[in-house]
PDB file of N, CA and C in Angstrom:
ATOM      1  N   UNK A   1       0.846  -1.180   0.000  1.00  0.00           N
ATOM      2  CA  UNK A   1       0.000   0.000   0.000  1.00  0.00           C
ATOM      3  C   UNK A   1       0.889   1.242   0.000  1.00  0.00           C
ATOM      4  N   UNK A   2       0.788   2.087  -0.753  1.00  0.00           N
ATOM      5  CA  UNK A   2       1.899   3.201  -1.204  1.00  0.00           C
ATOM      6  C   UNK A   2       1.202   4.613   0.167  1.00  0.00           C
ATOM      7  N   UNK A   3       2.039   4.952   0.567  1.00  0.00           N
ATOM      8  CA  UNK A   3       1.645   6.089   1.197  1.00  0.00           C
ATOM      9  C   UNK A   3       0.867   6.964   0.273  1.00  0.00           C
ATOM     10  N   UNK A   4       0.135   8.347   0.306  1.00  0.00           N
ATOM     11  CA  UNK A   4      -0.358   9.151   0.027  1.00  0.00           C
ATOM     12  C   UNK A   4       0.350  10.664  -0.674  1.00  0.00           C
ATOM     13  N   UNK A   5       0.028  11.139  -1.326  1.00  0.00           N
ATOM     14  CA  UNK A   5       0.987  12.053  -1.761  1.00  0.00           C
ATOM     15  C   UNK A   5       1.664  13.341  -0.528  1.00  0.00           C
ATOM     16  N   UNK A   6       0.559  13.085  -0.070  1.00  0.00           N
ATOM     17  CA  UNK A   6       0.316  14.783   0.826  1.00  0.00           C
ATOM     18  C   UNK A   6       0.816  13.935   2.442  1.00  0.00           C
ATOM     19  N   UNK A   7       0.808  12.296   2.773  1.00  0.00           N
ATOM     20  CA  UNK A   7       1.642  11.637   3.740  1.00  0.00           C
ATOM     21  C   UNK A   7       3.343  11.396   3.240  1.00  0.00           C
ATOM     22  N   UNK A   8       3.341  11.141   2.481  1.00  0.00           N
ATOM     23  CA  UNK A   8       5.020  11.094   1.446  1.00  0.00           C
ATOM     24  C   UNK A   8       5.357  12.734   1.824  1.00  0.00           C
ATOM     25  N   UNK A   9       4.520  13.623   1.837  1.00  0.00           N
ATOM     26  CA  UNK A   9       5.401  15.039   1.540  1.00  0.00           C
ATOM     27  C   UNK A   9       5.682  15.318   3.274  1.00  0.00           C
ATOM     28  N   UNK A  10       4.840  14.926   3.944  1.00  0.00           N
ATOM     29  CA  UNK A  10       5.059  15.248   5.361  1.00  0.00           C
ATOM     30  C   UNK A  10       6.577  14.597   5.819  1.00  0.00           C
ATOM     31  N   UNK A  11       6.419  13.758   5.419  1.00  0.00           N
ATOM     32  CA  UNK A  11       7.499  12.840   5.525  1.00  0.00           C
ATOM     33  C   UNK A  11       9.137  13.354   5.253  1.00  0.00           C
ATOM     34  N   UNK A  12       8.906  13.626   4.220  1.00  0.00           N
ATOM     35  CA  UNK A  12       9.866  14.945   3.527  1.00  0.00           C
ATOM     36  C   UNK A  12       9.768  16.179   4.177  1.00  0.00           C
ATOM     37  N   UNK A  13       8.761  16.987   4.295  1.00  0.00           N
ATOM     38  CA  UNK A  13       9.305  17.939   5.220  1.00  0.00           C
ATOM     39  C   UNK A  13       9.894  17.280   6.765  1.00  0.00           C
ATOM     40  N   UNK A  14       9.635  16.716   7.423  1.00  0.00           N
ATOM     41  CA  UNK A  14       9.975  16.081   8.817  1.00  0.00           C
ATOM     42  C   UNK A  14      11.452  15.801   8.823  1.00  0.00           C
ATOM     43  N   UNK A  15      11.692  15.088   7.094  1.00  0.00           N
ATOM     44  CA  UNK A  15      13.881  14.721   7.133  1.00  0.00           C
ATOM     45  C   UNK A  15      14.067  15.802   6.916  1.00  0.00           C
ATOM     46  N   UNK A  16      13.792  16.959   6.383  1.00  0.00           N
ATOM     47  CA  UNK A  16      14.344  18.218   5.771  1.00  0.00           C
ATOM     48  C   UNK A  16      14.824  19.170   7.067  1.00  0.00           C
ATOM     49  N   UNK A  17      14.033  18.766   8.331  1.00  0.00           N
ATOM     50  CA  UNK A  17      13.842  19.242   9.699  1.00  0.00           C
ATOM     51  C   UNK A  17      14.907  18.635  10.795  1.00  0.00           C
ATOM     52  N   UNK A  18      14.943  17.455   9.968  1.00  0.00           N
ATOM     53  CA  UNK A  18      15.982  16.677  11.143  1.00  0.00           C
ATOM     54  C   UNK A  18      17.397  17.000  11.642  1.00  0.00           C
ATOM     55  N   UNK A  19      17.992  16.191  12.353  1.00  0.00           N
ATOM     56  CA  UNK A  19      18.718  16.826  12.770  1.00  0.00           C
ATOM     57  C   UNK A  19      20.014  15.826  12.174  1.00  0.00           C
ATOM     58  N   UNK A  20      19.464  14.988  11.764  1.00  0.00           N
ATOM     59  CA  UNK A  20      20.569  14.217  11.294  1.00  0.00           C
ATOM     60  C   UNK A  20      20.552  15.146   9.460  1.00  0.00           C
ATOM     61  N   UNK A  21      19.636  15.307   9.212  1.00  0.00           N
ATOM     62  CA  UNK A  21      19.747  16.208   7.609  1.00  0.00           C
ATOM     63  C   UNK A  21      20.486  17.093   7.850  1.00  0.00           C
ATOM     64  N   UNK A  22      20.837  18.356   8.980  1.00  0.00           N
ATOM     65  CA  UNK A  22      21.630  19.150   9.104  1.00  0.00           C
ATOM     66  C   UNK A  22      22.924  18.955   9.489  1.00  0.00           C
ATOM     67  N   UNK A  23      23.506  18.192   9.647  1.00  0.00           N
ATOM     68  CA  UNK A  23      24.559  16.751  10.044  1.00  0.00           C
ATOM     69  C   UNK A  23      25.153  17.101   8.743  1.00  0.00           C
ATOM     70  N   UNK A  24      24.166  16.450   7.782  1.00  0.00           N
ATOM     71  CA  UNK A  24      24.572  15.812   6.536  1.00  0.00           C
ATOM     72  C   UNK A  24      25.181  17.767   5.876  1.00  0.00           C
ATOM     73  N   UNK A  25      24.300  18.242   5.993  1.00  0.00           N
ATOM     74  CA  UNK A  25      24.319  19.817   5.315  1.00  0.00           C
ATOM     75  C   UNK A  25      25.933  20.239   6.054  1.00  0.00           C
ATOM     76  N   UNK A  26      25.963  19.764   6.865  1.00  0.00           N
ATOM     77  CA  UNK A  26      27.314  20.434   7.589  1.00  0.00           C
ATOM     78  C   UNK A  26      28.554  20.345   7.251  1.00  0.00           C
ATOM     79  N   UNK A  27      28.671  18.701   7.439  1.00  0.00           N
ATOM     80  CA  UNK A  27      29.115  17.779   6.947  1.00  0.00           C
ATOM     81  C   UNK A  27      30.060  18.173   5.195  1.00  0.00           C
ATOM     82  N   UNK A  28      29.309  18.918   4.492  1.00  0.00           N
ATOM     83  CA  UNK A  28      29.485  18.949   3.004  1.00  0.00           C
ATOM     84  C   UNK A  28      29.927  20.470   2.838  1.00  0.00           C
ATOM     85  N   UNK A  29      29.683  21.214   3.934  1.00  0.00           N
ATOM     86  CA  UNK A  29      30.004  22.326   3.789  1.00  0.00           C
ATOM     87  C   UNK A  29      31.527  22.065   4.378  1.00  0.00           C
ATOM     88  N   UNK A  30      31.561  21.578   5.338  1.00  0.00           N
ATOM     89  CA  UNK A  30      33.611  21.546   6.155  1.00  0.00           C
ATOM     90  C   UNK A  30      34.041  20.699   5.504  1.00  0.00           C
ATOM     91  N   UNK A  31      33.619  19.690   4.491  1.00  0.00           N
ATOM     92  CA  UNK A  31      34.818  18.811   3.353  1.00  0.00           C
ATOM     93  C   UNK A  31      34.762  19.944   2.172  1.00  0.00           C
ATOM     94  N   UNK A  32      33.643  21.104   1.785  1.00  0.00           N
ATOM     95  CA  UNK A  32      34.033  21.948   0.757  1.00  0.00           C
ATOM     96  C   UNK A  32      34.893  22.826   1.037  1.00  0.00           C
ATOM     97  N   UNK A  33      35.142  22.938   2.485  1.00  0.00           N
ATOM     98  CA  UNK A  33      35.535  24.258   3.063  1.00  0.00           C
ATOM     99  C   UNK A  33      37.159  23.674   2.969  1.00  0.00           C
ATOM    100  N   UNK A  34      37.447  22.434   3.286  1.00  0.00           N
ATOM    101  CA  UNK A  34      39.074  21.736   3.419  1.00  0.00           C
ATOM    102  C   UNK A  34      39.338  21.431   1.979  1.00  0.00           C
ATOM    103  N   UNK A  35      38.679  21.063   0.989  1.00  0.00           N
ATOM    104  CA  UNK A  35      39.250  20.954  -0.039  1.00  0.00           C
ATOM    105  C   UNK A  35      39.558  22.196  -0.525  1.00  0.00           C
ATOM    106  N   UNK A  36      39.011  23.146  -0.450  1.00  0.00           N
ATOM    107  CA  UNK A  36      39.486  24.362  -1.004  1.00  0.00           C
ATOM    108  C   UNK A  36      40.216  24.811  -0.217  1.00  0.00           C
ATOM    109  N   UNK A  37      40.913  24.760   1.228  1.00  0.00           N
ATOM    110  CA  UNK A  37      41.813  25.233   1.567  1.00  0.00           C
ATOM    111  C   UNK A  37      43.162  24.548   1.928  1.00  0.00           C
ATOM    112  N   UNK A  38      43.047  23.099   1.339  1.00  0.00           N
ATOM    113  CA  UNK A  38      43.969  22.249   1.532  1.00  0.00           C
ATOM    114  C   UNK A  38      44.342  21.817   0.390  1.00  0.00           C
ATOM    115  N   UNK A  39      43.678  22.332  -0.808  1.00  0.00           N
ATOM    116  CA  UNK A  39      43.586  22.029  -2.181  1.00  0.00           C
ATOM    117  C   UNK A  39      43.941  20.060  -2.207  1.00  0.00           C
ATOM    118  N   UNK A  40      42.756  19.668  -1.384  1.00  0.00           N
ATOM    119  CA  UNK A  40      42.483  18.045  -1.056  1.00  0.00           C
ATOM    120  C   UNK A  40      42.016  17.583  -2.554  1.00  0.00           C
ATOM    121  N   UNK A  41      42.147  15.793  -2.253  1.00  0.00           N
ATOM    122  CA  UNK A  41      41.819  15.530  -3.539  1.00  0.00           C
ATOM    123  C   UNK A  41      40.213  15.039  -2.585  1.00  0.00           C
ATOM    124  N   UNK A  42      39.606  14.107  -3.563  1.00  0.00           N
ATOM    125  CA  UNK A  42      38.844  13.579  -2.998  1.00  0.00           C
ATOM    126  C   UNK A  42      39.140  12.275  -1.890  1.00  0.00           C
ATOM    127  N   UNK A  43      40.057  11.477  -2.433  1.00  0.00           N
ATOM    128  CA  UNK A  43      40.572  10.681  -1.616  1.00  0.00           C
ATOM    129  C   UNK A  43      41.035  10.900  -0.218  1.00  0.00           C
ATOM    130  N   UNK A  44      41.841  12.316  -0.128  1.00  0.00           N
ATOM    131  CA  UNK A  44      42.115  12.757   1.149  1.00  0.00           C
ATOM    132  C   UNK A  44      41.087  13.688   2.034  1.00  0.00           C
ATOM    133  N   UNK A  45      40.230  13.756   1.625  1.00  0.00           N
ATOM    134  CA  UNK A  45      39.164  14.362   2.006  1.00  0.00           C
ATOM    135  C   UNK A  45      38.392  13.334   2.985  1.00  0.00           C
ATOM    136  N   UNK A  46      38.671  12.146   2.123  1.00  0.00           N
ATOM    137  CA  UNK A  46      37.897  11.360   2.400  1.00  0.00           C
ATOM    138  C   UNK A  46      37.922  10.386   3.413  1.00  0.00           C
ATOM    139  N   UNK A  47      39.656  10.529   3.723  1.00  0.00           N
ATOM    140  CA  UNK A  47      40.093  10.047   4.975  1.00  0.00           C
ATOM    141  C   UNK A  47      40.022  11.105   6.060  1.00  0.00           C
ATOM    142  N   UNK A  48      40.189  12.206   5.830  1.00  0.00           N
ATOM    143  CA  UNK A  48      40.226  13.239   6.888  1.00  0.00           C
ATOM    144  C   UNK A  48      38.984  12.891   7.809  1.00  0.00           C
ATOM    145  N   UNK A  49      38.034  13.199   6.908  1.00  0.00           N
ATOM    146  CA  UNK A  49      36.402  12.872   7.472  1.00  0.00           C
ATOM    147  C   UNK A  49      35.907  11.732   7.750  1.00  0.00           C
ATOM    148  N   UNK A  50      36.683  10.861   7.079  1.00  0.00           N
ATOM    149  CA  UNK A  50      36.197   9.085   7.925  1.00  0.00           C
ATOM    150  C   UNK A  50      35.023   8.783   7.425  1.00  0.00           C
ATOM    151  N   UNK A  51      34.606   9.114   6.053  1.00  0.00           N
ATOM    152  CA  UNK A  51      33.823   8.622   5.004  1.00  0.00           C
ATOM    153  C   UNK A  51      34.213   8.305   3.921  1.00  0.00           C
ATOM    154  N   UNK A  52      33.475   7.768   2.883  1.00  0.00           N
ATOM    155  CA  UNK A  52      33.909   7.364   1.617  1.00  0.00           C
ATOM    156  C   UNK A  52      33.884   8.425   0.402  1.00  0.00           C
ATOM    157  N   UNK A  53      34.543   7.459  -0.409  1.00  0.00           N
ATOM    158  CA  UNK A  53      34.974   8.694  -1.453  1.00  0.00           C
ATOM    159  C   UNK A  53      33.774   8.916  -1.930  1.00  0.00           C
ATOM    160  N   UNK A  54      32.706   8.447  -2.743  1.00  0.00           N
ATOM    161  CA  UNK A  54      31.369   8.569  -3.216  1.00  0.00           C
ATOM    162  C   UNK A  54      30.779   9.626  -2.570  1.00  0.00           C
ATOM    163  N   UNK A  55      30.682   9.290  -0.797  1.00  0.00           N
ATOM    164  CA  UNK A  55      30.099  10.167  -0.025  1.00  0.00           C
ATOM    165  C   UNK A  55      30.675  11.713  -0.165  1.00  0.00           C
ATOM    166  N   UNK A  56      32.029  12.063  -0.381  1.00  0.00           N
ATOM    167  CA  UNK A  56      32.699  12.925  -0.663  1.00  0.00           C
ATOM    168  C   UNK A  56      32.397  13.717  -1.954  1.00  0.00           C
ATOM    169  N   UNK A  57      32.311  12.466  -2.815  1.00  0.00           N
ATOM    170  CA  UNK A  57      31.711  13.106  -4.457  1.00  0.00           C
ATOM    171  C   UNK A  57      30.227  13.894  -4.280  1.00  0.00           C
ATOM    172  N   UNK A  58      29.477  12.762  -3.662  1.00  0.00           N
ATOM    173  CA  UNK A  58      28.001  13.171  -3.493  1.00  0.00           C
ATOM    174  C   UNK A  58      27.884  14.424  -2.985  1.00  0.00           C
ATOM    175  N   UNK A  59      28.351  14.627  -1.589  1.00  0.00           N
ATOM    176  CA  UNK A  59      28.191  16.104  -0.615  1.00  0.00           C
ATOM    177  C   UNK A  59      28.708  17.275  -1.800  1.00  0.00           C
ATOM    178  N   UNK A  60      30.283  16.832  -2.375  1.00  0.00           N
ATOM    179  CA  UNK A  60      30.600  18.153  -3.756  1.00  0.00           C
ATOM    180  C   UNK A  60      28.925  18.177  -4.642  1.00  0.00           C
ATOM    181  N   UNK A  61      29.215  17.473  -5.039  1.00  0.00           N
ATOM    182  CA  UNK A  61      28.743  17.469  -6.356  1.00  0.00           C
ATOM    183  C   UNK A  61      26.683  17.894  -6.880  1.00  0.00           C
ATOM    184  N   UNK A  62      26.198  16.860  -5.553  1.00  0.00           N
ATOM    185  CA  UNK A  62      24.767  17.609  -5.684  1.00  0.00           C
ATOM    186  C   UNK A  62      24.442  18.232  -4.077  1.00  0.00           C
ATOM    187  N   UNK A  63      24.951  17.697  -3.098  1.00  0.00           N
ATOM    188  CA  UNK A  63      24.173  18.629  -2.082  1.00  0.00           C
ATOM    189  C   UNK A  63      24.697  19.889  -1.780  1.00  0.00           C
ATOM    190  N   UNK A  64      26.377  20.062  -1.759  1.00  0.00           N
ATOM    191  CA  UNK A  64      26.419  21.762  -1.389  1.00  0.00           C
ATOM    192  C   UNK A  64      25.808  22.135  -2.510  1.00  0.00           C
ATOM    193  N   UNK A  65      25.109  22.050  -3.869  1.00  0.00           N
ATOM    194  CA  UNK A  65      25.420  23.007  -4.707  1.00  0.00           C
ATOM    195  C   UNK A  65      24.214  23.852  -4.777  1.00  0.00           C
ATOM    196  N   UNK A  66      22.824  23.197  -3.690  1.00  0.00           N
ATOM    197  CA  UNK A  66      22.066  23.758  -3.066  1.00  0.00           C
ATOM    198  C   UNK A  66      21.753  24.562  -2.065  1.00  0.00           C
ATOM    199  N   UNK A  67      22.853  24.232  -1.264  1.00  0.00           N
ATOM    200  CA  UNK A  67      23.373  24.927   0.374  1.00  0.00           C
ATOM    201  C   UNK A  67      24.435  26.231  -0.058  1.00  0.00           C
ATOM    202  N   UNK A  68      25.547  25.877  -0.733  1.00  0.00           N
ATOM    203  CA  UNK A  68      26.190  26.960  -0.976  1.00  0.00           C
ATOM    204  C   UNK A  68      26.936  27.039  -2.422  1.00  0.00           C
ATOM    205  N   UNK A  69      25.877  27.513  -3.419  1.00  0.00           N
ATOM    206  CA  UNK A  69      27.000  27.547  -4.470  1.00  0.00           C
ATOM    207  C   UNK A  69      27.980  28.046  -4.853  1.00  0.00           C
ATOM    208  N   UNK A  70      28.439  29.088  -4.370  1.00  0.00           N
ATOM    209  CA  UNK A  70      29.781  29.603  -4.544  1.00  0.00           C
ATOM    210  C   UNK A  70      30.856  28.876  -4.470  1.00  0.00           C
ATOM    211  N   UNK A  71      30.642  28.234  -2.631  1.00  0.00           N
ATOM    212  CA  UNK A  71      31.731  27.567  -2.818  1.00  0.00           C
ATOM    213  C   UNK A  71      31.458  25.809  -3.195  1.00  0.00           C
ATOM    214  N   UNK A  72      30.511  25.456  -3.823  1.00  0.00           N
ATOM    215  CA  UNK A  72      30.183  24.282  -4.692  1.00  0.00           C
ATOM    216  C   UNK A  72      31.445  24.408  -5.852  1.00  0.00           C
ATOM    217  N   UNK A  73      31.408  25.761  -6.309  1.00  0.00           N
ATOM    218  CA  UNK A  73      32.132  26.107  -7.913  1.00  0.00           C
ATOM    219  C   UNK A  73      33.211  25.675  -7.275  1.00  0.00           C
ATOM    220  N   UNK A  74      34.110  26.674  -6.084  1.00  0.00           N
ATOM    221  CA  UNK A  74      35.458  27.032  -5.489  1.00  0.00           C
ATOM    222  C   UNK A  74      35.987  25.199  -5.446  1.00  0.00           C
ATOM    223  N   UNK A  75      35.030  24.072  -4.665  1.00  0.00           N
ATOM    224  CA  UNK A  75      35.620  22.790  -4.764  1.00  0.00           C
ATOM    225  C   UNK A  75      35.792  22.198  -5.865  1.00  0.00           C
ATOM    226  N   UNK A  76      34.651  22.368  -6.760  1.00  0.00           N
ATOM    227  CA  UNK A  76      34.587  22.005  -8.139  1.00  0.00           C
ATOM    228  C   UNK A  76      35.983  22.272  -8.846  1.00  0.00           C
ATOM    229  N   UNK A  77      36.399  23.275  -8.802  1.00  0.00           N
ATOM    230  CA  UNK A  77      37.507  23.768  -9.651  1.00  0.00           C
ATOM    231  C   UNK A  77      38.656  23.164  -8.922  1.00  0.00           C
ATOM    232  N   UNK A  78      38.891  22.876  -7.482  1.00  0.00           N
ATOM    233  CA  UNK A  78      39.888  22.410  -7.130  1.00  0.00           C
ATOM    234  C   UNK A  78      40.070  20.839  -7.492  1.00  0.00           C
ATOM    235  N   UNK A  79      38.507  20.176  -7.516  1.00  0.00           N
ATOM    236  CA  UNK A  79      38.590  18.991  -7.753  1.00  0.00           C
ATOM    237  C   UNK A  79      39.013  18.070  -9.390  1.00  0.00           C
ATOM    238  N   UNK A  80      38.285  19.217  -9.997  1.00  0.00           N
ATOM    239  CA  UNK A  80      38.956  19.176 -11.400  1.00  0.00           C
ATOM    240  C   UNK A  80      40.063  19.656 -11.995  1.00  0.00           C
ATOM    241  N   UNK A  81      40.459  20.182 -11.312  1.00  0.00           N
ATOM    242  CA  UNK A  81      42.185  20.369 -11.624  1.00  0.00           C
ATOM    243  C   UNK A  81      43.216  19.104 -10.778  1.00  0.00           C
ATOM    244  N   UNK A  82      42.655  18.400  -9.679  1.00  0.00           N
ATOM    245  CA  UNK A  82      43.157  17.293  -9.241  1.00  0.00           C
ATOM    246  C   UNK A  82      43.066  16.138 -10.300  1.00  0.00           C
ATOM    247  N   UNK A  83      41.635  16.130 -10.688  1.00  0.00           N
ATOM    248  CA  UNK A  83      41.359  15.208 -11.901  1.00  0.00           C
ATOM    249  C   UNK A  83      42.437  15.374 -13.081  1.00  0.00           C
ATOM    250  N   UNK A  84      42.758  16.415 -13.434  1.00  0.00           N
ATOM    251  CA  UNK A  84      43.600  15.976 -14.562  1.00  0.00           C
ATOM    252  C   UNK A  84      44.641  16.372 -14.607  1.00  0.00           C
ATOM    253  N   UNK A  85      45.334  16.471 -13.307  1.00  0.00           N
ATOM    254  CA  UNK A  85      46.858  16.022 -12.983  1.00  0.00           C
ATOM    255  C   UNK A  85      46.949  14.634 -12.360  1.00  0.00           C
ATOM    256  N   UNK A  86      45.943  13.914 -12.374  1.00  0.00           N
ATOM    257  CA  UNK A  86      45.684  12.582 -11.184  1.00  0.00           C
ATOM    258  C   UNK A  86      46.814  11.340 -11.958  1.00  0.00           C
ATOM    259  N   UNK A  87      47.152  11.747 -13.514  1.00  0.00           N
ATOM    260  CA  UNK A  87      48.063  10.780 -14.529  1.00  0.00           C
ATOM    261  C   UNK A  87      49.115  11.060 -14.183  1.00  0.00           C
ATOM    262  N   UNK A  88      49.574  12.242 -13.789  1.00  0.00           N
ATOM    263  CA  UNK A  88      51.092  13.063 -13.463  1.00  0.00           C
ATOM    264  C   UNK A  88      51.248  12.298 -11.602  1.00  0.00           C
ATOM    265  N   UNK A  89      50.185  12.440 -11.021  1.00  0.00           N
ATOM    266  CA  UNK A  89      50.562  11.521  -9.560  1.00  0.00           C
ATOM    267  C   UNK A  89      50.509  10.045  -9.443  1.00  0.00           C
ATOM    268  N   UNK A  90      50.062   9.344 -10.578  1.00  0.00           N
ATOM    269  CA  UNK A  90      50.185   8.346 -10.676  1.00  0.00           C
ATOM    270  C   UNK A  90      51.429   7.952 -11.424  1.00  0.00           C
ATOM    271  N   UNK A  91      52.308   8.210 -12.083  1.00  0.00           N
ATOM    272  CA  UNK A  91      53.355   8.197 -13.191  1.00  0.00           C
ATOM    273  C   UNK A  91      54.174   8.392 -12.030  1.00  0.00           C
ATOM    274  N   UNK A  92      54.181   9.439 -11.325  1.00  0.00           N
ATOM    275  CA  UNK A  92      55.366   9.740 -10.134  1.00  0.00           C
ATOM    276  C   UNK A  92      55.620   8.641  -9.117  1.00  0.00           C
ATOM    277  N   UNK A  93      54.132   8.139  -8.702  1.00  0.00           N
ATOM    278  CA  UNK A  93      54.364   7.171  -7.575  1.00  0.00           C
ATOM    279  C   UNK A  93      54.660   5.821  -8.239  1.00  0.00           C
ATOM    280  N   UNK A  94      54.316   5.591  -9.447  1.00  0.00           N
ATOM    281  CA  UNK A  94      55.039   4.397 -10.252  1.00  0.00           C
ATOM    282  C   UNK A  94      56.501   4.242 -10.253  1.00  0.00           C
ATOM    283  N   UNK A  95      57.181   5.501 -10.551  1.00  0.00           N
ATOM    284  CA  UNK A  95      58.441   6.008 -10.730  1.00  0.00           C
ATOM    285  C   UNK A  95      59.199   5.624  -9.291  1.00  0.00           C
ATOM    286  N   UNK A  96      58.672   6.211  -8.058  1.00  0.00           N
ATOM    287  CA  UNK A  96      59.196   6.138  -7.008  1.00  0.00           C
ATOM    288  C   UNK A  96      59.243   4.258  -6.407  1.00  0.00           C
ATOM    289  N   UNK A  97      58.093   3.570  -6.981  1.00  0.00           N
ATOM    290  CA  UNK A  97      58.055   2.961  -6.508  1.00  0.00           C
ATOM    291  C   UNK A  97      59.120   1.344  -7.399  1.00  0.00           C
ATOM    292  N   UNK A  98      59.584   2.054  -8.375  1.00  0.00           N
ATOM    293  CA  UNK A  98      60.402   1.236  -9.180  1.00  0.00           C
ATOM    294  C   UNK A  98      62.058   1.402  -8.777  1.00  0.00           C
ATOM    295  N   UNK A  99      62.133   2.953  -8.717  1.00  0.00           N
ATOM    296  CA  UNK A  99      63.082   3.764  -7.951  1.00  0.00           C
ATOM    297  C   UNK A  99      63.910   2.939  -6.888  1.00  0.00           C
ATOM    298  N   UNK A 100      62.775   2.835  -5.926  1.00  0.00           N
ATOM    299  CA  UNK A 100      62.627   1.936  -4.524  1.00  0.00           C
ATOM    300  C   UNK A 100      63.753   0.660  -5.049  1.00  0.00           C
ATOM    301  N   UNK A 101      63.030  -0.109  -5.628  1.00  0.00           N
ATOM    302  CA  UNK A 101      62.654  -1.305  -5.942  1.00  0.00           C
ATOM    303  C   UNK A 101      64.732  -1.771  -6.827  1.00  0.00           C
ATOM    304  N   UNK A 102      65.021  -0.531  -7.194  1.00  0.00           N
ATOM    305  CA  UNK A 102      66.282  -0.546  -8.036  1.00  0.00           C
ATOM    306  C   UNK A 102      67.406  -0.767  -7.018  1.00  0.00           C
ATOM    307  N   UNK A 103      67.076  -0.099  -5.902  1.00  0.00           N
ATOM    308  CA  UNK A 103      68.327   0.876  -5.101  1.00  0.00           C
ATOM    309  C   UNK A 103      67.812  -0.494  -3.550  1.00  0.00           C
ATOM    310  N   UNK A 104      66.813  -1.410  -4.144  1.00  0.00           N
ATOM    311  CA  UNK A 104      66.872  -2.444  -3.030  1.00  0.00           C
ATOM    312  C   UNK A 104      68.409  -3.552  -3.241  1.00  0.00           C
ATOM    313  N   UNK A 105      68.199  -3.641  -4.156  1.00  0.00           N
ATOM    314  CA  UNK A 105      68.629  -4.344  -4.965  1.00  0.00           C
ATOM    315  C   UNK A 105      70.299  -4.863  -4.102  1.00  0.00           C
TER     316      UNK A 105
END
């Protein structure tokens, strides 16, 4: 039996109220606020905060950009400039790790 339209919306306003929803709102604002001032990737973001990377993508990507878009853009831009140097940090730690691997020897 499907709830009701106008019981479904109560429902929705009531999480929109909660206190765990403002958690979540918070939450996405201090990983936007550290990536832009730590110029973080997502990965390290993602340990800082002791969540997953997805969860990290998700909070960037659709919930601040409702809460605060300005700085939605400000992470955005940091995160996509991580994105496509991410071949240049991978090539390096290959390098180092062959490096290693020579000088064991």
């Amino acid at each position: 039996m499907k709830p009701s339209n106008a019981k479904a919306s109560k429902y929705a306003v009531n999480y929109l109220l909660s206190a765990r929803h403002q958690q979540i709102e918070e939450r996405a604002v201090m990983i936007a606020q550290y990536i832009v001032e730590n110029n973080a990737t997502v990965r390290q973001a993602a340990k800082q905060f002791e969540i997953s990377k997805s969860t990290v993508h998700k909070d960037i990507t659709d919930r601040l950009l409702h809460l605060n878009p300005s700085l939605a853009e400000q992470a955005r831009e940091v995160l996509d400039r991580n994105k496509s140097e991410r071949h240049i940090r991978g090539g390096m730690a290959t390098k180092r790790m062959y490096d290693s691997k020579r000088y064991d020897k």
